[in-house]
PDB file of N, CA and C in Angstrom:
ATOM      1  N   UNK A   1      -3.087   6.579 -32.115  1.00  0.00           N
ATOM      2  CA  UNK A   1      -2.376   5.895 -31.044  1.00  0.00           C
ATOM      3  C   UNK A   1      -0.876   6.040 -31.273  1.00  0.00           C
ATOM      4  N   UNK A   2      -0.158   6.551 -30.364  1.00  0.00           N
ATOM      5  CA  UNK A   2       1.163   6.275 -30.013  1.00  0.00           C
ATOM      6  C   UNK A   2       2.018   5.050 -30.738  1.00  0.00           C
ATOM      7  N   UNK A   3       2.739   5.290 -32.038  1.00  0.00           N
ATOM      8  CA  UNK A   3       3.273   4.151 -32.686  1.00  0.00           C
ATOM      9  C   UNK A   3       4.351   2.851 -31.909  1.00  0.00           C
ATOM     10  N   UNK A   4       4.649   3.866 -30.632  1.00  0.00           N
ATOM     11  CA  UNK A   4       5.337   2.489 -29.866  1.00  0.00           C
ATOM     12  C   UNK A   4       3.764   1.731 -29.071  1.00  0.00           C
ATOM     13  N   UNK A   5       3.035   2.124 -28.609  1.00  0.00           N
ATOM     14  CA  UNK A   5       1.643   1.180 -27.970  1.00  0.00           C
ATOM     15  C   UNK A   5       1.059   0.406 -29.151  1.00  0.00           C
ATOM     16  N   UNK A   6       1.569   1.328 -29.980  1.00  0.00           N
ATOM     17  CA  UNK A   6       0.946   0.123 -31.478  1.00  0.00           C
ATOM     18  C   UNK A   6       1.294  -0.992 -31.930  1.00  0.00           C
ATOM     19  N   UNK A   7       2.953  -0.740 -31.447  1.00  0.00           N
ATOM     20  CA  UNK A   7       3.744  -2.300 -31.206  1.00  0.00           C
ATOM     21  C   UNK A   7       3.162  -3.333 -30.770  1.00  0.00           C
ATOM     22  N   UNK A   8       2.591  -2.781 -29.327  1.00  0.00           N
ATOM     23  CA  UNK A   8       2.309  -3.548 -28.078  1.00  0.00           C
ATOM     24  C   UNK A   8       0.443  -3.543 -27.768  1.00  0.00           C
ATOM     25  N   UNK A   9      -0.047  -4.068 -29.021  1.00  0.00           N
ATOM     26  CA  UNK A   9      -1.796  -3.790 -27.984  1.00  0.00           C
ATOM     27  C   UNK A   9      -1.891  -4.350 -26.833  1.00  0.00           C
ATOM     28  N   UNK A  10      -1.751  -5.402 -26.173  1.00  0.00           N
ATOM     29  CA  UNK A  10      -2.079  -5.591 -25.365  1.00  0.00           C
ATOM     30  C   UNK A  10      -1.408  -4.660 -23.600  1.00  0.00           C
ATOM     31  N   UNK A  11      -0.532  -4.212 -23.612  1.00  0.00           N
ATOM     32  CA  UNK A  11      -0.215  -2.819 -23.544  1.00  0.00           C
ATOM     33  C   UNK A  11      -1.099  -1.577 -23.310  1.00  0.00           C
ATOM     34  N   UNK A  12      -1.531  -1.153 -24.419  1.00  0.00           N
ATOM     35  CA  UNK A  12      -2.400  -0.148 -25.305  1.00  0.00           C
ATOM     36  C   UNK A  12      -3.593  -0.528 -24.196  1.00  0.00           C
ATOM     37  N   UNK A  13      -4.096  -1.898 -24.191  1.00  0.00           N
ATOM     38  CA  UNK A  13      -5.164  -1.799 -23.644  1.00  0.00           C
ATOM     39  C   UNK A  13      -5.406  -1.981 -22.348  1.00  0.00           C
ATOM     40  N   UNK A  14      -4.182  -2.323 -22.023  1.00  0.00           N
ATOM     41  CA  UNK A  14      -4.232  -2.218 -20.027  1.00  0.00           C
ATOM     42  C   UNK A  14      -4.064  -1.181 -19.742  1.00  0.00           C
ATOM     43  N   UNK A  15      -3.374  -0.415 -20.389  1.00  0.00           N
ATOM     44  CA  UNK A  15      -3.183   1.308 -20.083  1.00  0.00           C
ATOM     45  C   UNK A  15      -4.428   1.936 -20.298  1.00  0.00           C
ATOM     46  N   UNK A  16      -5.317   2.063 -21.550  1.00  0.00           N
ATOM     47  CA  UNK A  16      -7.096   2.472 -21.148  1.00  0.00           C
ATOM     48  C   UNK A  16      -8.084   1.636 -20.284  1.00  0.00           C
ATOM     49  N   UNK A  17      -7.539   0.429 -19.813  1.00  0.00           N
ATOM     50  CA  UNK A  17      -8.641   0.089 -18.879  1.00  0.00           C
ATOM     51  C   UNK A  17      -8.321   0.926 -17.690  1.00  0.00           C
ATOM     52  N   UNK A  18      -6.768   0.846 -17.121  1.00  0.00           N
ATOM     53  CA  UNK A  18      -6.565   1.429 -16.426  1.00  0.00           C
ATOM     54  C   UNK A  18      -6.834   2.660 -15.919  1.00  0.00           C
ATOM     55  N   UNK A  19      -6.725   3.581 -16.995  1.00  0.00           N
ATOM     56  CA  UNK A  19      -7.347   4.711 -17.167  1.00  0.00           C
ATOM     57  C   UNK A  19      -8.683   5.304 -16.988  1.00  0.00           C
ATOM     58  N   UNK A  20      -9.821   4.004 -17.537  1.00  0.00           N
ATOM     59  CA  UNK A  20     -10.865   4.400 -17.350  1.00  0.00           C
ATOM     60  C   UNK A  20     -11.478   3.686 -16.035  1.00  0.00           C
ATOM     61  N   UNK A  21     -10.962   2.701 -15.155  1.00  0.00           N
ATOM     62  CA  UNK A  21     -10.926   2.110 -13.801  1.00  0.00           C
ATOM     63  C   UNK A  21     -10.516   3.535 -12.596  1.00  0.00           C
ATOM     64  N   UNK A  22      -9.472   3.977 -12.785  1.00  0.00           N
ATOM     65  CA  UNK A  22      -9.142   5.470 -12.124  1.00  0.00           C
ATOM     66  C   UNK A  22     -10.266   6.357 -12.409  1.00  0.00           C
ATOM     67  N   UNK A  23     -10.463   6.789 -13.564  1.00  0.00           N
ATOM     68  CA  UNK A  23     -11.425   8.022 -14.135  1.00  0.00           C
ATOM     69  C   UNK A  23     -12.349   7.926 -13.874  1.00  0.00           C
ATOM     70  N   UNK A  24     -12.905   6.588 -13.187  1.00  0.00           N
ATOM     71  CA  UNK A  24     -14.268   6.582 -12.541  1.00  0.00           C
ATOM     72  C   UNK A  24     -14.347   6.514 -11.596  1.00  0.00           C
ATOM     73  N   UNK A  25     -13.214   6.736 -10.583  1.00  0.00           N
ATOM     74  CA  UNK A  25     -12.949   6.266  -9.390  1.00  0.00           C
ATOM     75  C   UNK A  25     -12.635   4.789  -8.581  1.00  0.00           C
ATOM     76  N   UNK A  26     -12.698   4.053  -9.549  1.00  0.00           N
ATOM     77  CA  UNK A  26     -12.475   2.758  -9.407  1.00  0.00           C
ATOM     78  C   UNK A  26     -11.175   2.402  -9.000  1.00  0.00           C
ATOM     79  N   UNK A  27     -10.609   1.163  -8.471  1.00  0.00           N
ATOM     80  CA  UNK A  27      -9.113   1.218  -8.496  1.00  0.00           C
ATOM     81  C   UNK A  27      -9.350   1.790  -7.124  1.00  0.00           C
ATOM     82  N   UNK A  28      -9.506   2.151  -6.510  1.00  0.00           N
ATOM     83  CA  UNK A  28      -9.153   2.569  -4.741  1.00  0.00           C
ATOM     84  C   UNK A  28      -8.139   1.865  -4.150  1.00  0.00           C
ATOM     85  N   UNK A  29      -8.517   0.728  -3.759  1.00  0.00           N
ATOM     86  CA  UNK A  29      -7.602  -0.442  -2.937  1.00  0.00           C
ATOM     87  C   UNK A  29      -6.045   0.143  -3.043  1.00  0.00           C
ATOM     88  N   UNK A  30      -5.903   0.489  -2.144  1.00  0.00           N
ATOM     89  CA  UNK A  30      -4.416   0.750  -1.404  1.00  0.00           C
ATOM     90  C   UNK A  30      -3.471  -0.259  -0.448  1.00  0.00           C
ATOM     91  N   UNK A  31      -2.064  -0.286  -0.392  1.00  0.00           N
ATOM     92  CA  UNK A  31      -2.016  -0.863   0.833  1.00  0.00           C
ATOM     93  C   UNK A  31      -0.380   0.034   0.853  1.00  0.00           C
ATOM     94  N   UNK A  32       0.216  -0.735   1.567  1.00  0.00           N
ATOM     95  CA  UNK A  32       1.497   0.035   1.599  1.00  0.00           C
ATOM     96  C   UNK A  32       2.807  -0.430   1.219  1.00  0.00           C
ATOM     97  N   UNK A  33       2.799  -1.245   0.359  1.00  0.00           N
ATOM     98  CA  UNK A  33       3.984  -2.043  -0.200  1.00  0.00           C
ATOM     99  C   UNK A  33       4.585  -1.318  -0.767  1.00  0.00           C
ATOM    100  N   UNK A  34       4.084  -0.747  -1.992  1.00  0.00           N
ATOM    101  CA  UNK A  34       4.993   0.223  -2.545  1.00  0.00           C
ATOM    102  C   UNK A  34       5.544   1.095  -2.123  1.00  0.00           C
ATOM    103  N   UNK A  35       5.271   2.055  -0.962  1.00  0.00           N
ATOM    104  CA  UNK A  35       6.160   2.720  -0.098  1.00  0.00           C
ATOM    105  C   UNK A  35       7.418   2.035   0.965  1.00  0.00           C
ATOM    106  N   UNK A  36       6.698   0.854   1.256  1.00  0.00           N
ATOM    107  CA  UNK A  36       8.062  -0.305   1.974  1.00  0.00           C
ATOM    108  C   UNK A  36       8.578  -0.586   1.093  1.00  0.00           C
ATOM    109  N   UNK A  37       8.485  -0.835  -0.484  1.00  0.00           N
ATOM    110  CA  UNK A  37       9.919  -1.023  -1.422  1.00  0.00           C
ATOM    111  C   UNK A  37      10.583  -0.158  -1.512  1.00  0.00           C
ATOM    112  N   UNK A  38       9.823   1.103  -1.941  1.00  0.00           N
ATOM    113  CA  UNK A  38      10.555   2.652  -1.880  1.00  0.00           C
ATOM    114  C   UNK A  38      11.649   3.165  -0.747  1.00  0.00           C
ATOM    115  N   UNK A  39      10.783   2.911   0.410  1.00  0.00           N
ATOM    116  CA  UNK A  39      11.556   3.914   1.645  1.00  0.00           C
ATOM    117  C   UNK A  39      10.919   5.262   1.611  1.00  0.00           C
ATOM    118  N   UNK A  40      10.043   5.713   0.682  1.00  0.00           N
ATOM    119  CA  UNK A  40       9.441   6.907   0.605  1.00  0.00           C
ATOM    120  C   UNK A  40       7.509   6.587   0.154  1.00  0.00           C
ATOM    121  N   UNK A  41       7.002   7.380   0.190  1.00  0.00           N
ATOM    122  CA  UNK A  41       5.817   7.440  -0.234  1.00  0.00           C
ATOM    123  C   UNK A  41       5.844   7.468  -1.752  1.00  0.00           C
ATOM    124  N   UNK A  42       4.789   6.815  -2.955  1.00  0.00           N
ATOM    125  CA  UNK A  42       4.821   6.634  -3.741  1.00  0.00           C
ATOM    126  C   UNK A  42       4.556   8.094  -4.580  1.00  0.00           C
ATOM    127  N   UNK A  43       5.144   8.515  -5.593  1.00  0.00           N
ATOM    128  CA  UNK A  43       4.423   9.282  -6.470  1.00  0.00           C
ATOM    129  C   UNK A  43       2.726   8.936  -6.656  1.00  0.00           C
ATOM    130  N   UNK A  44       2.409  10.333  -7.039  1.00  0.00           N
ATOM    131  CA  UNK A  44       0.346   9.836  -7.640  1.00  0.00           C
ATOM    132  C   UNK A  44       0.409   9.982  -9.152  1.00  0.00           C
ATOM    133  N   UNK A  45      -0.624   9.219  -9.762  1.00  0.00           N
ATOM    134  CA  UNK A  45      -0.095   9.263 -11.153  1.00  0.00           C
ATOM    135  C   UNK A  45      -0.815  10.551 -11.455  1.00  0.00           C
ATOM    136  N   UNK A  46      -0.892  11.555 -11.093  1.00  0.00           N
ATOM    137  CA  UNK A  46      -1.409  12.840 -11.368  1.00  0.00           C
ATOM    138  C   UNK A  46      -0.013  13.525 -11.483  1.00  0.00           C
ATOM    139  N   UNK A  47       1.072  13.214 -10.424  1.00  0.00           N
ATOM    140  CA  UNK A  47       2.357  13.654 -10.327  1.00  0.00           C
ATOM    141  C   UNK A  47       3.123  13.420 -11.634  1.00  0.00           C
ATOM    142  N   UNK A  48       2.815  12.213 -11.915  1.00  0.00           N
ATOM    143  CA  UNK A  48       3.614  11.556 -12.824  1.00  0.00           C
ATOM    144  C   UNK A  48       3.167  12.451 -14.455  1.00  0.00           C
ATOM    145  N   UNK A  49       2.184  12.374 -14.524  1.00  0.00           N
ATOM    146  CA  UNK A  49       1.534  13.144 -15.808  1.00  0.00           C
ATOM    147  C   UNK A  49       1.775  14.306 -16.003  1.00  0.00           C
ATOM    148  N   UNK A  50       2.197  15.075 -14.187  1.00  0.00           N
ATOM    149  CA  UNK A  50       2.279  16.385 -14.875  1.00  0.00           C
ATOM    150  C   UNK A  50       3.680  16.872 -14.880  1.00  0.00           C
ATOM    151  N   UNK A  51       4.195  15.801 -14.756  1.00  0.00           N
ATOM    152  CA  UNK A  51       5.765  16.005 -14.704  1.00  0.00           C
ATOM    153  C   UNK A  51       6.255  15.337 -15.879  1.00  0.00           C
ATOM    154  N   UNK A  52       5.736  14.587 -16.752  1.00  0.00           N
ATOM    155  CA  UNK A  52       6.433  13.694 -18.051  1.00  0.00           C
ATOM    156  C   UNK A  52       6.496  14.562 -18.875  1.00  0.00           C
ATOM    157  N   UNK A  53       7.857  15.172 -19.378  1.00  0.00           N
ATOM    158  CA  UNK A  53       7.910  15.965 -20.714  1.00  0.00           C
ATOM    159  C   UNK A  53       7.300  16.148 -22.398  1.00  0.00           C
ATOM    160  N   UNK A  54       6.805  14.728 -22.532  1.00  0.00           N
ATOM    161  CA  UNK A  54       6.229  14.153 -23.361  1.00  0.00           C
ATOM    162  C   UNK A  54       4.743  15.119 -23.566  1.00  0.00           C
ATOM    163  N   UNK A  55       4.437  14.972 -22.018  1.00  0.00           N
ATOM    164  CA  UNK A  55       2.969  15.756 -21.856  1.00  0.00           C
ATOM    165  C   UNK A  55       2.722  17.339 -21.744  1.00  0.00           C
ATOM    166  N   UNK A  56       3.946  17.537 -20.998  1.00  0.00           N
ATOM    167  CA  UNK A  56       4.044  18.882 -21.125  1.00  0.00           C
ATOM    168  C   UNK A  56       3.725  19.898 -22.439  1.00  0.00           C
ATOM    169  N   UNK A  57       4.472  18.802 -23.198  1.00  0.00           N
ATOM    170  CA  UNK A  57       5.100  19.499 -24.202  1.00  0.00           C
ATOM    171  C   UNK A  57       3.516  19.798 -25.932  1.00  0.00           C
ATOM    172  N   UNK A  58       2.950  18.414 -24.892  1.00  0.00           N
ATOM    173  CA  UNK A  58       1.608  18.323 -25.648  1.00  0.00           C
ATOM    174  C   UNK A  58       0.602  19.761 -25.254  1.00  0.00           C
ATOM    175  N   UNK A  59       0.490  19.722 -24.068  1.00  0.00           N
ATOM    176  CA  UNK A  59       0.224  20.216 -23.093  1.00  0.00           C
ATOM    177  C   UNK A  59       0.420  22.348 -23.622  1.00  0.00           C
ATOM    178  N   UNK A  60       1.399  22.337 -23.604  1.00  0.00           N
ATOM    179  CA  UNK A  60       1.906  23.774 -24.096  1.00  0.00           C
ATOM    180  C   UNK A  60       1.450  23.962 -25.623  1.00  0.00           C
ATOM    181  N   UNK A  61       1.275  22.623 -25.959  1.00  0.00           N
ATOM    182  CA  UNK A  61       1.195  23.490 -27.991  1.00  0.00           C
ATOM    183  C   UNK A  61       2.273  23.525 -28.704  1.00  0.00           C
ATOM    184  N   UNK A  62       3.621  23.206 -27.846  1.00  0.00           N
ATOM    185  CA  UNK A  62       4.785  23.213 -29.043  1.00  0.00           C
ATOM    186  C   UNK A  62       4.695  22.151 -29.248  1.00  0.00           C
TER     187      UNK A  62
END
C-alpha cells in the first residue's frame, strides 16, 4: 500500500470500496450537480487514471 494511504486507513478503505462498487458496476446513480458546479461536464474516472502521471509512469515500467 501506498505509504501516504497508510497514513490514512480509513481513506485506504473508501478508495477500495469504491473501487470495487464501480468494478462491478455498482455506483450508477448520476445526477447533474457536478457539472452545474463545474460549468462543464465532469471528467470519468477512467479519464482521470489515464491521465495521472503517477500511473502512467507505473504503467510504462519506468
Amino acid at each position: 500500500m501506498d505509504t501516504a494511504l497508510a497514513s490514512v486507513p480509513h481513506t485506504a478503505e473508501h478508495l477500495k470500496t469504491l473501487t470495487r462498487l464501480m468494478g462491478g458496476g455498482g455506483y450508477r446513480g448520476t445526477t447533474d450537480q457536478l457539472e452545474t458546479l463545474l460549468f462543464r461536464p465532469p471528467k470519468t474516472a477512467r479519464w482521470a487514471l489515464g491521465n495521472h502521471p503517477r500511473i502512467q509512469k507505473l504503467a510504462s515500467g519506468s
